[in-house]
C-alpha atoms as a PDB file:
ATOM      1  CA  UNK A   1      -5.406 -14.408 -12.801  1.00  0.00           C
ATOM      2  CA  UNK A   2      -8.797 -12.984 -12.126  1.00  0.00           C
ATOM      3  CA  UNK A   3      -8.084 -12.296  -8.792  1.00  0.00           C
ATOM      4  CA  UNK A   4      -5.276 -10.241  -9.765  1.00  0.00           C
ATOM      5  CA  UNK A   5      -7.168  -8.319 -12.075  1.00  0.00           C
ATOM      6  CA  UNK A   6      -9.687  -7.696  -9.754  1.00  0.00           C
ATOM      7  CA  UNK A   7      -7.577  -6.454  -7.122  1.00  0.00           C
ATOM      8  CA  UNK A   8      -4.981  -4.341  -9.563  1.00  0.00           C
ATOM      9  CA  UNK A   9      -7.253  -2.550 -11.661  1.00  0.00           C
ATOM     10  CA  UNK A  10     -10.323  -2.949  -9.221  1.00  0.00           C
ATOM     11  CA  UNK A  11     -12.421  -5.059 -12.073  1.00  0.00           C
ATOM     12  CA  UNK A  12     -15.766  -6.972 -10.663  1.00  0.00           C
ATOM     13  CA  UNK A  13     -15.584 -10.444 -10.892  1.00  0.00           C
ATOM     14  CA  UNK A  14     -18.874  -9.705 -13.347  1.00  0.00           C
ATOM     15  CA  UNK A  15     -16.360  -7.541 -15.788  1.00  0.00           C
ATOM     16  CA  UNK A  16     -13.925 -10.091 -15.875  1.00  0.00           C
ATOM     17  CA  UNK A  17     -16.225 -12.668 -16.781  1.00  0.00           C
ATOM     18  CA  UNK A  18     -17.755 -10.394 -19.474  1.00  0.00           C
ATOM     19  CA  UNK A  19     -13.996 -10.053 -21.263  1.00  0.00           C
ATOM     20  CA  UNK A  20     -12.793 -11.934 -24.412  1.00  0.00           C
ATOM     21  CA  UNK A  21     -10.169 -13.903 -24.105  1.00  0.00           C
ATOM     22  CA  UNK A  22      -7.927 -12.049 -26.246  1.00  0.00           C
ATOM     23  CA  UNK A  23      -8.770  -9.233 -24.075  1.00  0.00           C
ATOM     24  CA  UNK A  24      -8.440 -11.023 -20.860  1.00  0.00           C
ATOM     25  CA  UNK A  25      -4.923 -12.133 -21.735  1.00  0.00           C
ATOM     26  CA  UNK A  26      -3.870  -8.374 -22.949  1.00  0.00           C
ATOM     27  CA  UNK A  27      -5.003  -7.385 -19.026  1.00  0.00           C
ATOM     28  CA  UNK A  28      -2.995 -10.071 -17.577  1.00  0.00           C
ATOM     29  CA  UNK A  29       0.228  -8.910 -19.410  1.00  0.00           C
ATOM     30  CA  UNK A  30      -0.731  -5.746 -18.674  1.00  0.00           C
ATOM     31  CA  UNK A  31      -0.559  -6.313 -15.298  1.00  0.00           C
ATOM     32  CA  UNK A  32       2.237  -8.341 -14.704  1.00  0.00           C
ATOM     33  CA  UNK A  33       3.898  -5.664 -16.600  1.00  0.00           C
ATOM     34  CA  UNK A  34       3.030  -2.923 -14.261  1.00  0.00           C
ATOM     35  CA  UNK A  35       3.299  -5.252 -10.920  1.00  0.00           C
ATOM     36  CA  UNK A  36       6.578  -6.196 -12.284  1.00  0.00           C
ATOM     37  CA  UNK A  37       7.763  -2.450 -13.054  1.00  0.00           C
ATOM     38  CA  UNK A  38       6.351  -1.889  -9.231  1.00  0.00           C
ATOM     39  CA  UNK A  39       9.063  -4.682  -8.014  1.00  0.00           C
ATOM     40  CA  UNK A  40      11.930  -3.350  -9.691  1.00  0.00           C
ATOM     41  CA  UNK A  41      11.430   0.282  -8.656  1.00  0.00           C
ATOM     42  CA  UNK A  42      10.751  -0.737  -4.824  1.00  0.00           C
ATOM     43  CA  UNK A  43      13.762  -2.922  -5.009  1.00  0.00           C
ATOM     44  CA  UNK A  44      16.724   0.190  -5.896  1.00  0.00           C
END
């Protein structure tokens, strides 16, 4: 999941470590909200 976070909303690796994990876990739904949003308006 870091990798994804670092790639989708362009985090360093040094950000990512710095996160709580409550926080870190509201960025990956985040994310996989968004990417998943992306999926379903690419696929109409």
């Amino acid at each position: 999941m870091k990798g994804l976070l670092a790639r989708w909303f362009r985090f360093q690796p040094s950000e990512i470590d710095e996160l709580e994990l409550d926080d870190f876990q509201e960025w990956c739904k985040v994310a996989v909200e968004q990417i998943e949003a992306q999926n379903r308006a690419l696929s109409r």
